[in-house]
PDB file of N, CA and C in Angstrom:
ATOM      1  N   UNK A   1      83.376 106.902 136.024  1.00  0.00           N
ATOM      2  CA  UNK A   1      84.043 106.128 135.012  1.00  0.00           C
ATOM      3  C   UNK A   1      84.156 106.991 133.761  1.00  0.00           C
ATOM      4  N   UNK A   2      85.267 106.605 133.271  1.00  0.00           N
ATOM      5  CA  UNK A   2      85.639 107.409 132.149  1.00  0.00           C
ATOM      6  C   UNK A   2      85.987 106.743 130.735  1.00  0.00           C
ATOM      7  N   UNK A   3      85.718 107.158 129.753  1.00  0.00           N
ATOM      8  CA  UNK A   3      86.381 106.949 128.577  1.00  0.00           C
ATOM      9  C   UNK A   3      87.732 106.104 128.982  1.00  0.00           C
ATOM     10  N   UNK A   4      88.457 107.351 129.180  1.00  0.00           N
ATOM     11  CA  UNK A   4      90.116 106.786 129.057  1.00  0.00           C
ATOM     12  C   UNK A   4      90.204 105.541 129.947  1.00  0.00           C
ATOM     13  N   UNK A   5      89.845 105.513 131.401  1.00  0.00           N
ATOM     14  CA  UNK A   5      89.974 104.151 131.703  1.00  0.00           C
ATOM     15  C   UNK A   5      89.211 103.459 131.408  1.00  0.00           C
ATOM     16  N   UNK A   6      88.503 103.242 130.920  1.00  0.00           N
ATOM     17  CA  UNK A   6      87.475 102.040 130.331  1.00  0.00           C
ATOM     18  C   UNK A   6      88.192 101.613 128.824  1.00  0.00           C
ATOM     19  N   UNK A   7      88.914 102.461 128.318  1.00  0.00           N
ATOM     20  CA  UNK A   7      89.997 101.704 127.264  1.00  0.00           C
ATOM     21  C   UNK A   7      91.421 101.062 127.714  1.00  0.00           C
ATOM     22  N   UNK A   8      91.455 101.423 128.736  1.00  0.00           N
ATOM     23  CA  UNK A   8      92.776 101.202 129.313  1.00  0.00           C
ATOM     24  C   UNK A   8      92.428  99.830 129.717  1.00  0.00           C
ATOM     25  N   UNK A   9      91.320  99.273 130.496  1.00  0.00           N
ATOM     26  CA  UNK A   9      90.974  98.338 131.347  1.00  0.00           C
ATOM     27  C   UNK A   9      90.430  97.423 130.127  1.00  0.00           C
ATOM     28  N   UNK A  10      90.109  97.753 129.130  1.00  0.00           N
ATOM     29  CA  UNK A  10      89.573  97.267 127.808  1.00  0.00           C
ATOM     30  C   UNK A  10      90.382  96.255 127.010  1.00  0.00           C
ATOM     31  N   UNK A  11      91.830  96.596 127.382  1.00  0.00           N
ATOM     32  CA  UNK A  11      92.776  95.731 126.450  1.00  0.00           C
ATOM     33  C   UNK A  11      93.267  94.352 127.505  1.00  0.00           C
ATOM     34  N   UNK A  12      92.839  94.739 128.781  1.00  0.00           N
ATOM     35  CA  UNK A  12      93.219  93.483 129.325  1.00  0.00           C
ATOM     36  C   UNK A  12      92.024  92.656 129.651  1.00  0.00           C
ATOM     37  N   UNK A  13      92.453  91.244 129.652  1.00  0.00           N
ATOM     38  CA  UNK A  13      91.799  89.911 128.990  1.00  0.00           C
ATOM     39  C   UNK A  13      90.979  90.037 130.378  1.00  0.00           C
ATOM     40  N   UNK A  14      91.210  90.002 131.671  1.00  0.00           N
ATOM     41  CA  UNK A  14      90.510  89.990 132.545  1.00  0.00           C
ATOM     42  C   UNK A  14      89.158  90.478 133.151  1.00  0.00           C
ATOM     43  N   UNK A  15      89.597  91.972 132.160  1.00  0.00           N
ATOM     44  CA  UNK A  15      88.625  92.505 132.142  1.00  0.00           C
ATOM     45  C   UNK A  15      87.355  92.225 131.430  1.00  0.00           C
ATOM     46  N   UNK A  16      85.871  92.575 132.220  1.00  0.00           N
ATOM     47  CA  UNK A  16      84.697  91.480 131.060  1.00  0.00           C
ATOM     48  C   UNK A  16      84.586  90.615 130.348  1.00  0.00           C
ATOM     49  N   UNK A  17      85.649  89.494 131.393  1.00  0.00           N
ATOM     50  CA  UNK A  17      86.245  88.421 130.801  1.00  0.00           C
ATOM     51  C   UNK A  17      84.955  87.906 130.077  1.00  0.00           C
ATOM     52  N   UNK A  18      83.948  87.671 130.442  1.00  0.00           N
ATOM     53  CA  UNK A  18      82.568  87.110 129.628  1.00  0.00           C
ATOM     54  C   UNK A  18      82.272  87.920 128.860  1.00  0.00           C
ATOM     55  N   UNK A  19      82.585  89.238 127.810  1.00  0.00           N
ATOM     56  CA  UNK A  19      82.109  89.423 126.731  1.00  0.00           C
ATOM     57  C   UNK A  19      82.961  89.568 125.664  1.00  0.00           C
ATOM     58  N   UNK A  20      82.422  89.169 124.570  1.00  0.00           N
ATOM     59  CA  UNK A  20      83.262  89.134 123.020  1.00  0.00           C
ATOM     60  C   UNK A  20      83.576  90.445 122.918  1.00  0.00           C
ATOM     61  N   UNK A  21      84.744  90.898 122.775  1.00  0.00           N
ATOM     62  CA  UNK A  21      85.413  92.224 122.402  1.00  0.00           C
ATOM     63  C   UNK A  21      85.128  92.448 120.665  1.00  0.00           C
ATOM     64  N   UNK A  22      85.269  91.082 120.518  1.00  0.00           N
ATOM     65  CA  UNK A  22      84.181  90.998 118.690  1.00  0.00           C
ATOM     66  C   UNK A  22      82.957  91.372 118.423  1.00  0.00           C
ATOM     67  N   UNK A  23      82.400  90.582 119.168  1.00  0.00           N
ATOM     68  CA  UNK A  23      80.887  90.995 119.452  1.00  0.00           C
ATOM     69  C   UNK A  23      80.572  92.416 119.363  1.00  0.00           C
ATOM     70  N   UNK A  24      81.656  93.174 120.206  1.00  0.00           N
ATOM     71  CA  UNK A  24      80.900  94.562 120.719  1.00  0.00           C
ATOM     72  C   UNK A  24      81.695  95.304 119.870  1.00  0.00           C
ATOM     73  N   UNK A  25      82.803  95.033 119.223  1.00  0.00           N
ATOM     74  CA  UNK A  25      83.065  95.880 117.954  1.00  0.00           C
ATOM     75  C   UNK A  25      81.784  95.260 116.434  1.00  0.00           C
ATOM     76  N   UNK A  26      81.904  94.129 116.296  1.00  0.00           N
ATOM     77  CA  UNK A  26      80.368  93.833 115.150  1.00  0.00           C
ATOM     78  C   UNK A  26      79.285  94.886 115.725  1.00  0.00           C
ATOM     79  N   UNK A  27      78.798  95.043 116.574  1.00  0.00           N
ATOM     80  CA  UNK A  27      78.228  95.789 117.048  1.00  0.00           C
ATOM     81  C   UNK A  27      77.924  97.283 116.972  1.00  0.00           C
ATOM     82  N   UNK A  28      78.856  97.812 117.084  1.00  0.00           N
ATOM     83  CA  UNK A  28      79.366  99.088 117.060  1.00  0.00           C
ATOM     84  C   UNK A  28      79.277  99.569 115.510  1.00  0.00           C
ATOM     85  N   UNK A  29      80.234  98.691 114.967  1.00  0.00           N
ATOM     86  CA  UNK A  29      80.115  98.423 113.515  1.00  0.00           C
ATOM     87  C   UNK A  29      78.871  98.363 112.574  1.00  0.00           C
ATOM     88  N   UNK A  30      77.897  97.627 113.065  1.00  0.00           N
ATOM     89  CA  UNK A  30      76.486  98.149 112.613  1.00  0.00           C
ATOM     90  C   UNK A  30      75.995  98.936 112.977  1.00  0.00           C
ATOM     91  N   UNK A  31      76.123  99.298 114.130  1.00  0.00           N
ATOM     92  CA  UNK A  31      75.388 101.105 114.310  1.00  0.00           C
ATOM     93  C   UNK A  31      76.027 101.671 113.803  1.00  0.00           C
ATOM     94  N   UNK A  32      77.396 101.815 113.083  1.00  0.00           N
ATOM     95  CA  UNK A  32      77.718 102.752 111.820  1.00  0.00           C
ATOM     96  C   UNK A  32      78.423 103.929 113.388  1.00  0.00           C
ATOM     97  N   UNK A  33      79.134 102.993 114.533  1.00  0.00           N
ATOM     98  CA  UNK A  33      79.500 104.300 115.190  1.00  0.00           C
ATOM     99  C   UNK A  33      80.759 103.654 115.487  1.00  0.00           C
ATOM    100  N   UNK A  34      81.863 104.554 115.933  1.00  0.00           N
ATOM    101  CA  UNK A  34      83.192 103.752 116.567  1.00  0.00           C
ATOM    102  C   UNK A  34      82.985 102.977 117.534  1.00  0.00           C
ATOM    103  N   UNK A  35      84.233 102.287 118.356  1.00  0.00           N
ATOM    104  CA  UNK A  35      83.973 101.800 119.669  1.00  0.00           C
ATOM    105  C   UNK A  35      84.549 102.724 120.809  1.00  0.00           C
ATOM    106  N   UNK A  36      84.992 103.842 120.383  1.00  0.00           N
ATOM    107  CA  UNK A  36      84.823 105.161 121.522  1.00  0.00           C
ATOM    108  C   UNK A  36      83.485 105.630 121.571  1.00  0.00           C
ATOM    109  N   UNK A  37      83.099 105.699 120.653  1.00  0.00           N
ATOM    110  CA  UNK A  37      81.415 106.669 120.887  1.00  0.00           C
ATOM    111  C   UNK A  37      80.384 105.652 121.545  1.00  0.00           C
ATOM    112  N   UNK A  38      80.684 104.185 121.237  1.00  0.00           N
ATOM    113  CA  UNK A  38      79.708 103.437 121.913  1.00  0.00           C
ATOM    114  C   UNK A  38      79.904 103.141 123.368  1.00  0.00           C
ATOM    115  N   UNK A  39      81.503 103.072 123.629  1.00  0.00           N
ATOM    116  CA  UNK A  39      81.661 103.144 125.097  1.00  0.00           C
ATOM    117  C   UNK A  39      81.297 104.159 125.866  1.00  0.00           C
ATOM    118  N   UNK A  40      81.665 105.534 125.487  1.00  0.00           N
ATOM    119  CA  UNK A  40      80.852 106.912 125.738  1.00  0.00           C
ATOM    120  C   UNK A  40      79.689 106.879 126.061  1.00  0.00           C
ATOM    121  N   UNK A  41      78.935 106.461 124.694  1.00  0.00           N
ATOM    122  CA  UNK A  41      77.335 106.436 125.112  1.00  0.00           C
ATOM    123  C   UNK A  41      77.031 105.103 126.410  1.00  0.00           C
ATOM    124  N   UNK A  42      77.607 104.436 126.195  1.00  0.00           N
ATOM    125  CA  UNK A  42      76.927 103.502 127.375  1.00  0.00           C
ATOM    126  C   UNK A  42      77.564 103.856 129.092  1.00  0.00           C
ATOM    127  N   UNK A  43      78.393 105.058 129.019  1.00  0.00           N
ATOM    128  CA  UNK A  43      78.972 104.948 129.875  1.00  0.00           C
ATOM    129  C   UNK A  43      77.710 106.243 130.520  1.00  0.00           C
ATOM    130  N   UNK A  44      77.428 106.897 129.413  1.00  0.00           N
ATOM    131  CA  UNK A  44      76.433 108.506 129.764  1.00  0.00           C
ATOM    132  C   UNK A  44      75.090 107.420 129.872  1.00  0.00           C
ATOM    133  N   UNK A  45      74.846 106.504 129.614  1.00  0.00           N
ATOM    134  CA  UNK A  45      73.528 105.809 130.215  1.00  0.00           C
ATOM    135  C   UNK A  45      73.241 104.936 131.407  1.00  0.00           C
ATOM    136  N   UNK A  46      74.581 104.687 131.675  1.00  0.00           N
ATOM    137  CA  UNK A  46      74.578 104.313 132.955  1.00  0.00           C
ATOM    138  C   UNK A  46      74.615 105.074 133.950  1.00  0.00           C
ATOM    139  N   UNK A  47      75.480 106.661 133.613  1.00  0.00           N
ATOM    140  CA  UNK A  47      75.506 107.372 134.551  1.00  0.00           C
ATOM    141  C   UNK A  47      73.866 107.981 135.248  1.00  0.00           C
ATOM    142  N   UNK A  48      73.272 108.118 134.217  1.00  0.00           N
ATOM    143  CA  UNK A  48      72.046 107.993 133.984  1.00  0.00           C
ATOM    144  C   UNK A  48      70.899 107.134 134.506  1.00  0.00           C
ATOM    145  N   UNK A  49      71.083 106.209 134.608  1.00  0.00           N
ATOM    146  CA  UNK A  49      70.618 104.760 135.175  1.00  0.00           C
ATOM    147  C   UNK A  49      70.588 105.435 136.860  1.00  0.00           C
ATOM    148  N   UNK A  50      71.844 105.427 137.346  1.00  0.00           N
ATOM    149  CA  UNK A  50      72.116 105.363 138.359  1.00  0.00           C
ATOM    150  C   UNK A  50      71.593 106.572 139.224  1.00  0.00           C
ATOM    151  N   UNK A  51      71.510 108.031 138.756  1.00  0.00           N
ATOM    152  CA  UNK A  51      70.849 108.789 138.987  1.00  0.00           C
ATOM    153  C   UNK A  51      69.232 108.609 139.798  1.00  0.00           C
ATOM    154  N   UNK A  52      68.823 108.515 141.192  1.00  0.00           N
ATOM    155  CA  UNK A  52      67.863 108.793 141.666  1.00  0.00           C
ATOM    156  C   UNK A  52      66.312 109.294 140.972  1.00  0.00           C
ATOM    157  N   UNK A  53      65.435 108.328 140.714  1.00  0.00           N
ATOM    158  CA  UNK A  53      64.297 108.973 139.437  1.00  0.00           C
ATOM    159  C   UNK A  53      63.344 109.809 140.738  1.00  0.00           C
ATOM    160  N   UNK A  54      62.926 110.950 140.145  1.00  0.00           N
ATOM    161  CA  UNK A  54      61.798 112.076 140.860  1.00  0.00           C
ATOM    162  C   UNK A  54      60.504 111.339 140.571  1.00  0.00           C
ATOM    163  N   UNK A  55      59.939 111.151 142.070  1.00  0.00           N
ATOM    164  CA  UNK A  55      58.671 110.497 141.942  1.00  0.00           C
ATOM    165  C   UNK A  55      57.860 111.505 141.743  1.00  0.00           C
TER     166      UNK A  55
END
């Protein structure tokens, strides 16, 4: 997953139909970061997430 499509998929209503697109710009907005850098970062923590942990 990428930036660019995760903005692309971002403007339509269907998409994460259950979360406030307000919400997560207020959001963004108090961390004092855009809503590219926050989609970025959550996108590099999931990639992350998903990654296999070394026992």
């Amino acid at each position: 997953m990428e930036l660019k499509s995760v903005k692309k998929k971002y403007k339509a209503l269907n998409f994460a139909a259950g979360c406030s697109r307000e919400v997560i710009q207020r959001g963004a907005d108090m961390l004092g970061r855009t809503l590219d850098d926050l989609i970025s970062d959550t996108i590099l923590a999931m990639r992350t997430l998903e990654k296999p942990q070394a026992e």
